[in-house]
N, C-alpha and C. Protein backbone atom coordinates (compact mmCIF):
# COMPACT_ATOMS: atom_id res chain seq x y z
N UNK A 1 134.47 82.84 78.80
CA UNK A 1 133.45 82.23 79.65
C UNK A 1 132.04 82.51 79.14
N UNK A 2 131.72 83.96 78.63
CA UNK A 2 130.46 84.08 78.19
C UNK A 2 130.21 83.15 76.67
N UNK A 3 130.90 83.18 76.02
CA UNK A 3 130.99 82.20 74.70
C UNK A 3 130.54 80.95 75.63
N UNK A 4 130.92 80.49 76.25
CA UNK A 4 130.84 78.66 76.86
C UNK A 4 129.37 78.76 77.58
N UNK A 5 129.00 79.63 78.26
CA UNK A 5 127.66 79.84 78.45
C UNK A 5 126.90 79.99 77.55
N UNK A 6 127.18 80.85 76.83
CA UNK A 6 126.26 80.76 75.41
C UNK A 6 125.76 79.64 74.88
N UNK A 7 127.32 78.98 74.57
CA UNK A 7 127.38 77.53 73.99
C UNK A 7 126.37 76.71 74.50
N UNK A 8 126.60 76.67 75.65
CA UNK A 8 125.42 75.46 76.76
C UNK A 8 124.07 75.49 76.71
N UNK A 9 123.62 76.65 76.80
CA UNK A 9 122.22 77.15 77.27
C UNK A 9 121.63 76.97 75.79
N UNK A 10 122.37 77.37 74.93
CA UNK A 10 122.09 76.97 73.43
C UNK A 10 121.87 75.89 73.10
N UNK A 11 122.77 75.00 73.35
CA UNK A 11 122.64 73.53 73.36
C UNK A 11 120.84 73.19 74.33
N UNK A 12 121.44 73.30 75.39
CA UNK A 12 120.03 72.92 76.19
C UNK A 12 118.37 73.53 75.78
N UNK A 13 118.61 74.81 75.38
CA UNK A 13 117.05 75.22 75.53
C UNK A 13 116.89 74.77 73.30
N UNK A 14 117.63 74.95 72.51
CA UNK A 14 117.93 73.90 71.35
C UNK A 14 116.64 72.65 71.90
N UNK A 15 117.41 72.10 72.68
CA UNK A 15 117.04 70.38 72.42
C UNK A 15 115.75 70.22 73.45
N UNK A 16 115.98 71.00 74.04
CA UNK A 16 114.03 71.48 74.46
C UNK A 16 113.16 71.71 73.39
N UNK A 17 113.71 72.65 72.94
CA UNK A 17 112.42 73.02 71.63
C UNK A 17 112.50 72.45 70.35
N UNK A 18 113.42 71.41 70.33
CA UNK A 18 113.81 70.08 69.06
C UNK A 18 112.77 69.37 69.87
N UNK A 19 112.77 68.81 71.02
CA UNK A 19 112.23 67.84 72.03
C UNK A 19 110.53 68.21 71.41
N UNK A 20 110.14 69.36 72.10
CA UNK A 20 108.71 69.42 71.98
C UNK A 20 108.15 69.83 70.46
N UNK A 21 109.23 70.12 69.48
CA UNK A 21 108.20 70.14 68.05
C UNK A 21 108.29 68.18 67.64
N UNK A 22 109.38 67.45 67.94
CA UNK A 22 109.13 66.14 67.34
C UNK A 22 108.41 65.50 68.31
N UNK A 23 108.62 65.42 69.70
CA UNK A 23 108.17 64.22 70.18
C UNK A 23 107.32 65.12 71.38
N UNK A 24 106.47 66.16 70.69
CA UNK A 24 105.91 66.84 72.50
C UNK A 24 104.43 65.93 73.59
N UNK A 25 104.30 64.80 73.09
CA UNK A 25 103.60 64.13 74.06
C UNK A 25 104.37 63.71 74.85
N UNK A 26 105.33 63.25 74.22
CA UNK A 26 106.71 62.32 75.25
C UNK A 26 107.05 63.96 76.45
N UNK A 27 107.70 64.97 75.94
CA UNK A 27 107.73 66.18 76.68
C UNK A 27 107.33 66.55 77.26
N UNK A 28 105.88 66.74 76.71
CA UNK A 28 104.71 66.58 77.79
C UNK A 28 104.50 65.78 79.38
N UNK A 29 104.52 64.77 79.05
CA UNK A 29 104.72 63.51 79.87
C UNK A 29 106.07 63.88 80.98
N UNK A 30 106.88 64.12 80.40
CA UNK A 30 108.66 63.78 81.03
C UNK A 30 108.93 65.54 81.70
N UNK A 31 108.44 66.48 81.28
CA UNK A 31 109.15 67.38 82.18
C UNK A 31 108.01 67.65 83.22
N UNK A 32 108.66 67.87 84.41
CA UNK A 32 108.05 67.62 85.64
C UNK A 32 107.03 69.11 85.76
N UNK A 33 106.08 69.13 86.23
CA UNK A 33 104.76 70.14 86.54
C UNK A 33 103.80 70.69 85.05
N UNK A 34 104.28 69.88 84.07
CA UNK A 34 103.88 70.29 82.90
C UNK A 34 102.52 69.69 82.73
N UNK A 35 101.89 68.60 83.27
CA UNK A 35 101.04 68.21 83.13
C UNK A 35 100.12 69.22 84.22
N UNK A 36 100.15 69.18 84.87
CA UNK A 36 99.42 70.10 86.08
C UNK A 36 98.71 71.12 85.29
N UNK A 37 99.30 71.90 84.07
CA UNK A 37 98.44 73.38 83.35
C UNK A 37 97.49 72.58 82.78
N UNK A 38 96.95 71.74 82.39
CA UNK A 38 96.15 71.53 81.89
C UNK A 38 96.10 70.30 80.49
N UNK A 39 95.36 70.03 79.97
CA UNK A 39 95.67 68.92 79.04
C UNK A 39 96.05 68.86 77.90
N UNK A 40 97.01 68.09 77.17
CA UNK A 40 98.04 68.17 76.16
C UNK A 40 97.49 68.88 74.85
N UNK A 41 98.00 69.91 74.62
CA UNK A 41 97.88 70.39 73.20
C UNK A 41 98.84 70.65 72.35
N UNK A 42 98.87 69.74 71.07
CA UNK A 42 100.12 69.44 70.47
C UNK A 42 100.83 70.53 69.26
N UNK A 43 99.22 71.78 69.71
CA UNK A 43 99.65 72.58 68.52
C UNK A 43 100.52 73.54 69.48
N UNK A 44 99.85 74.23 70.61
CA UNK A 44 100.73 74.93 71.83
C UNK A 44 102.05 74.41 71.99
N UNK A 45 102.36 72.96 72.31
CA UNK A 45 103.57 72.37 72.35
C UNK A 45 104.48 72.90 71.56
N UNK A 46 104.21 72.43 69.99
CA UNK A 46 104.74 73.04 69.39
C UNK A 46 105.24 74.27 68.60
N UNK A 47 104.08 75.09 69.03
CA UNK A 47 104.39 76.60 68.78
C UNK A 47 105.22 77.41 69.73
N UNK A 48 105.61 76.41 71.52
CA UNK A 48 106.61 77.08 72.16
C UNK A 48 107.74 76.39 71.95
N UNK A 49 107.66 75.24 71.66
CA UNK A 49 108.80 74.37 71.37
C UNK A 49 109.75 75.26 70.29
N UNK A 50 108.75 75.93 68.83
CA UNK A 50 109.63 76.94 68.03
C UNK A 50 110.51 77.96 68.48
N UNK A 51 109.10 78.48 69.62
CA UNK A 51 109.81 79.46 70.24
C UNK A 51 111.58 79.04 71.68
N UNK A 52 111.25 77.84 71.54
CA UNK A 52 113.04 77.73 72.25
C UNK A 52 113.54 77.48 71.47
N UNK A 53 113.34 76.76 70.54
CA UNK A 53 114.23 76.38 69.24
C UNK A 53 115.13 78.02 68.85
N UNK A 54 114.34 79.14 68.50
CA UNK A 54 114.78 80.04 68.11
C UNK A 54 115.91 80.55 69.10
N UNK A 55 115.41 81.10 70.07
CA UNK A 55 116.23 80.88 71.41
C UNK A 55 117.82 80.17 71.53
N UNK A 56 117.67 78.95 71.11
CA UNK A 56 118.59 77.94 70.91
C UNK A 56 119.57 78.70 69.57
N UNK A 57 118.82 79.07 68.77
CA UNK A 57 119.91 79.85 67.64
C UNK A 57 120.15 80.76 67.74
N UNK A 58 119.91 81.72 68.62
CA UNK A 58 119.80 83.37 69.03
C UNK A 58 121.20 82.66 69.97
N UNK A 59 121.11 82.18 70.58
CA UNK A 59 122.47 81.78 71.92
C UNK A 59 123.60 81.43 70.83
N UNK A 60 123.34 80.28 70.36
CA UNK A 60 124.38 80.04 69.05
C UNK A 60 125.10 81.02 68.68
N UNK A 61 124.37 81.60 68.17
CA UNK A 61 124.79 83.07 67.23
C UNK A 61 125.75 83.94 68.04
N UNK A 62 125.24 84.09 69.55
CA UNK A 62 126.26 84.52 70.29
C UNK A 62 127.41 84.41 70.60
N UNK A 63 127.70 82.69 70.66
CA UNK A 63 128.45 81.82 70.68
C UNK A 63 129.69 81.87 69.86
N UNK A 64 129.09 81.84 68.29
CA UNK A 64 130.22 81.37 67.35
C UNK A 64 130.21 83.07 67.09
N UNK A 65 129.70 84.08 67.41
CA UNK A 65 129.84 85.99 66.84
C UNK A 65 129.74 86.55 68.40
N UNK A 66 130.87 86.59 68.95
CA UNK A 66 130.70 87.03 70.39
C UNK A 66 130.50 88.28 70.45
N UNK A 67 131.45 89.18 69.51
CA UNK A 67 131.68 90.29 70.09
C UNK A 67 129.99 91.04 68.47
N UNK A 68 129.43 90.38 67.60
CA UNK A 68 128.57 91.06 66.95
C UNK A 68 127.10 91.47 67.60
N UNK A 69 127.44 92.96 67.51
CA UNK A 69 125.83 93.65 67.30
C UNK A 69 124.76 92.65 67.22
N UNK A 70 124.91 92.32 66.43
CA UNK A 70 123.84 91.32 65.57
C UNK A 70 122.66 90.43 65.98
N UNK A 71 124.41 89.74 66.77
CA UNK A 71 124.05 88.40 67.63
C UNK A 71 123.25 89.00 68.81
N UNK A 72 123.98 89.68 69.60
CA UNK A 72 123.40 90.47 70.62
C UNK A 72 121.88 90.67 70.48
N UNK A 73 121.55 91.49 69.59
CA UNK A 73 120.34 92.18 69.40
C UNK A 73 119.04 90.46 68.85
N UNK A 74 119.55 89.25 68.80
CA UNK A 74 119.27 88.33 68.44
C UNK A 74 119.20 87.87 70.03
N UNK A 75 120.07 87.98 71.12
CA UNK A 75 119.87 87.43 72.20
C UNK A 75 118.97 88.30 73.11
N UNK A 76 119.19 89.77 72.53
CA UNK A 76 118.06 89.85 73.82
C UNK A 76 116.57 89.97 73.44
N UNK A 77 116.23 89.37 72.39
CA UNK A 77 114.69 88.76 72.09
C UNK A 77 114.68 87.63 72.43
N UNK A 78 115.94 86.53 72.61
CA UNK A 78 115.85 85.55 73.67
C UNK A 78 115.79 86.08 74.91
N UNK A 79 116.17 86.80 75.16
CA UNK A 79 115.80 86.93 76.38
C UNK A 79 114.47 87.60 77.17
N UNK A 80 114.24 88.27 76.06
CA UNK A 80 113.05 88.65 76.34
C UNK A 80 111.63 87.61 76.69
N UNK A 81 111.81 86.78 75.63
CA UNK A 81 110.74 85.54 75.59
C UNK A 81 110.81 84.67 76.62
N UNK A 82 112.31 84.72 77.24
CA UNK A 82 112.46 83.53 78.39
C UNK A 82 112.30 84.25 79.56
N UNK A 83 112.16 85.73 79.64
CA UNK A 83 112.30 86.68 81.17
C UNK A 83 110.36 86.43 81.16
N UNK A 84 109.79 87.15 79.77
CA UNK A 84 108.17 87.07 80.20
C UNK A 84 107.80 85.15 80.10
N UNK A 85 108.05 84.36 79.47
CA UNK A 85 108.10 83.20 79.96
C UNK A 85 107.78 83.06 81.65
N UNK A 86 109.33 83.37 82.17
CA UNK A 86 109.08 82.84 83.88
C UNK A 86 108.69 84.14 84.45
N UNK A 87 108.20 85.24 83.81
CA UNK A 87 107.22 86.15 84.07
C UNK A 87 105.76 85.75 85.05
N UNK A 88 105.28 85.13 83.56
CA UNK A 88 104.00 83.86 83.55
C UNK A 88 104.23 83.19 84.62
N UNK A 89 105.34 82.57 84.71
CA UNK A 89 105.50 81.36 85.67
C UNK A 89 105.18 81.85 87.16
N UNK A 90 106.03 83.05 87.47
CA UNK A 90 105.71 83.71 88.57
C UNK A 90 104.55 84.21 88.99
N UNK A 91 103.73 84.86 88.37
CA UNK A 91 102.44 84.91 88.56
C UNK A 91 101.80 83.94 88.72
N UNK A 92 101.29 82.65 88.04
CA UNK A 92 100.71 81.59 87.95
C UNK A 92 101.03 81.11 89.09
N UNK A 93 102.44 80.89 89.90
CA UNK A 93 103.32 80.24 90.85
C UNK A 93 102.63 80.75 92.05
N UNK A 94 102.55 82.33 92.15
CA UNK A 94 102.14 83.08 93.15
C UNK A 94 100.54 82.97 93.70
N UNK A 95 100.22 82.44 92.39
CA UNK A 95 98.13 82.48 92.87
C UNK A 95 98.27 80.93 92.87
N UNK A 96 98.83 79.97 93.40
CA UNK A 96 99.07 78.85 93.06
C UNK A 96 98.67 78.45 95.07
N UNK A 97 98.61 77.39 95.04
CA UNK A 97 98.31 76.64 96.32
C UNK A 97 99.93 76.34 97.40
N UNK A 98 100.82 76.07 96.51
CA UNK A 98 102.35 75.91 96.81
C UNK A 98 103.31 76.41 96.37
N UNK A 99 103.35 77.95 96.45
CA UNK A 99 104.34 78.98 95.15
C UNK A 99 105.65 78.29 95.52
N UNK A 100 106.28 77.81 96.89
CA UNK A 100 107.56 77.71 96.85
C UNK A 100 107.64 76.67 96.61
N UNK A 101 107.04 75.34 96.39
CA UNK A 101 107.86 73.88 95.84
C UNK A 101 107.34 74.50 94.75
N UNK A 102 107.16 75.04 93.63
CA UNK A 102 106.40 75.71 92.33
C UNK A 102 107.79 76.03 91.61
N UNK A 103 108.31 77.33 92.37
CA UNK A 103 109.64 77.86 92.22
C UNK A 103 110.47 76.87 92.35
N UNK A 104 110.40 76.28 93.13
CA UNK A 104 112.30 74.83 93.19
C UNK A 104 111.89 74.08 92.13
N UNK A 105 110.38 73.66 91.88
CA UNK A 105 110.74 73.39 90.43
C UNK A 105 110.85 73.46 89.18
N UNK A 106 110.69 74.45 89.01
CA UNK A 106 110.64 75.50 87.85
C UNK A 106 111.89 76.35 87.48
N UNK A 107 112.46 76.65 88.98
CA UNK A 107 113.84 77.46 89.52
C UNK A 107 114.98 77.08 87.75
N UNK A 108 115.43 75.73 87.80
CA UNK A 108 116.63 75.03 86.27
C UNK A 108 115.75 75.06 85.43
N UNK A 109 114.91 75.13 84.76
CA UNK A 109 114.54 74.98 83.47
C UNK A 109 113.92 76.01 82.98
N UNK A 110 113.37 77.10 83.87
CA UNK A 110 112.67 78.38 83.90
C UNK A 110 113.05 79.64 84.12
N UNK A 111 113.34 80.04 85.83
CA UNK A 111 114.19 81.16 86.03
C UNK A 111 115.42 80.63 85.67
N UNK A 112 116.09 79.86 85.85
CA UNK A 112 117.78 80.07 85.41
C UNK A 112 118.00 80.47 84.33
N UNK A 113 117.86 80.24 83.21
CA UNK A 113 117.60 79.95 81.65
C UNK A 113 117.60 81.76 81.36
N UNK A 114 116.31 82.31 82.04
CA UNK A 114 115.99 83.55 81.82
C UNK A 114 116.98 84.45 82.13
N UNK A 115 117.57 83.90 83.46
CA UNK A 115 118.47 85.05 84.14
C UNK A 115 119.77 84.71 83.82
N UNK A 116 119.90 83.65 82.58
CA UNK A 116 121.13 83.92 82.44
C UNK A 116 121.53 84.09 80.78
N UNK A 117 120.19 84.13 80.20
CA UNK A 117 119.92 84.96 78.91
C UNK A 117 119.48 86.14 79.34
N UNK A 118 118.96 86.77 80.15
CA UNK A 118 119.35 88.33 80.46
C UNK A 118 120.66 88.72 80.80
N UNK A 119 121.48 87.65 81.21
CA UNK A 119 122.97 88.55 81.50
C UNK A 119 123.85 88.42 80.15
N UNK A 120 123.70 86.94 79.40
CA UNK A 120 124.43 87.21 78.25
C UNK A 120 124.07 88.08 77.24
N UNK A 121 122.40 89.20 77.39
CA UNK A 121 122.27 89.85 76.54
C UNK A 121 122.61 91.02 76.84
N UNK A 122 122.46 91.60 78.07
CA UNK A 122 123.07 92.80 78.54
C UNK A 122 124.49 92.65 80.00
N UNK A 123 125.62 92.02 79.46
CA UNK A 123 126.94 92.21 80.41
C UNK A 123 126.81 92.99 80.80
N UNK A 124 127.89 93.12 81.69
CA UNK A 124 128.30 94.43 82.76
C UNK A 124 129.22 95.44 81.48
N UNK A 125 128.94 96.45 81.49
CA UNK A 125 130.24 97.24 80.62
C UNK A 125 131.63 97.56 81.73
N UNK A 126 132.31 97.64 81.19
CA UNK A 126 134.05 97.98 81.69
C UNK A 126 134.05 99.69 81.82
N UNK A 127 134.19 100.08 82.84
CA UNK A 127 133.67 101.40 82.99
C UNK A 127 135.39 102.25 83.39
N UNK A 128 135.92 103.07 82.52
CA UNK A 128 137.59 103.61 83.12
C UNK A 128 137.24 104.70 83.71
C-alpha cells in the first residue's frame, strides 16, 4: 500500500511541477487561489515547479526502492519542502481575511500532499 501511495503522489505532484516549468501561465491561471498572491512570475513559477518536480522523483524512488535507505532519506527532503510549503500556507491562511474557505482550498493540493509525504517518510515502526 505504501509503494501505491508513493506511486500516486509521485505521479501527481511530478505533473504539477512538469505543469508549471512548461506551461506556468496556463498553471498560473488554472489552479484555484493562485492568482490571489500576487502577479505572475514566470521565473518563481518555475523555480517551484523544479522544486515538485524533484519531489515527484524523491516519491518515485520510493516507489520502485521501497525498502532503501536511500530513497527514504530522498523522501523526507520531500517532505520537508512540502510540510514548510503548507507551513507558509498556514500562516499566510491565518493573517488572511477567510482562513477557513483558504484551508478547504488549499486542504488536496497543499496539506494533503504534505501529510502524506510526512508519513511515507517517517512510517510507524513495528514495535515486539
Amino acid at each position: 500500500m505504501m509503494r501505491i501511495l508513493a506511486a500516486a503522489l509521485a505521479v501527481i505532484l511530478a505533473a504539477n511541477g512538469a505543469a508549471m516549468l512548461a506551461a506556468g501561465r496556463w498553471w498560473y491561471g488554472a489552479v484555484p487561489g493562485v492568482t490571489e498572491t500576487g502577479p505572475f512570475n514566470p521565473h518563481f513559477v518555475k523555480d517551484i515547479g523544479a522544486a515538485y518536480l524533484v519531489c515527484g522523483l524523491a516519491l518515485a524512488w520510493r516507489a520502485a526502492r521501497d525498502g532503501s535507505e536511500a530513497a527514504r532519506g530522498a523522501v523526507v527532503a520531500a517532505a520537508g519542502f512540502l510540510a514548510l510549503h503548507a507551513l507558509i500556507h498556514v500562516v499566510d491562511e491565518l493573517a488572511g481575511s477567510h482562513p477557513l474557505s483558504e484551508f478547504a482550498r488549499d486542504f488536496p493540493g497543499v496539506f494533503l500532499p504534505a501529510v502524506l509525504a510526512v508519513w511515507l517518510a517517517f512510517p510507524a515502526r513495528k514495535t515486539v
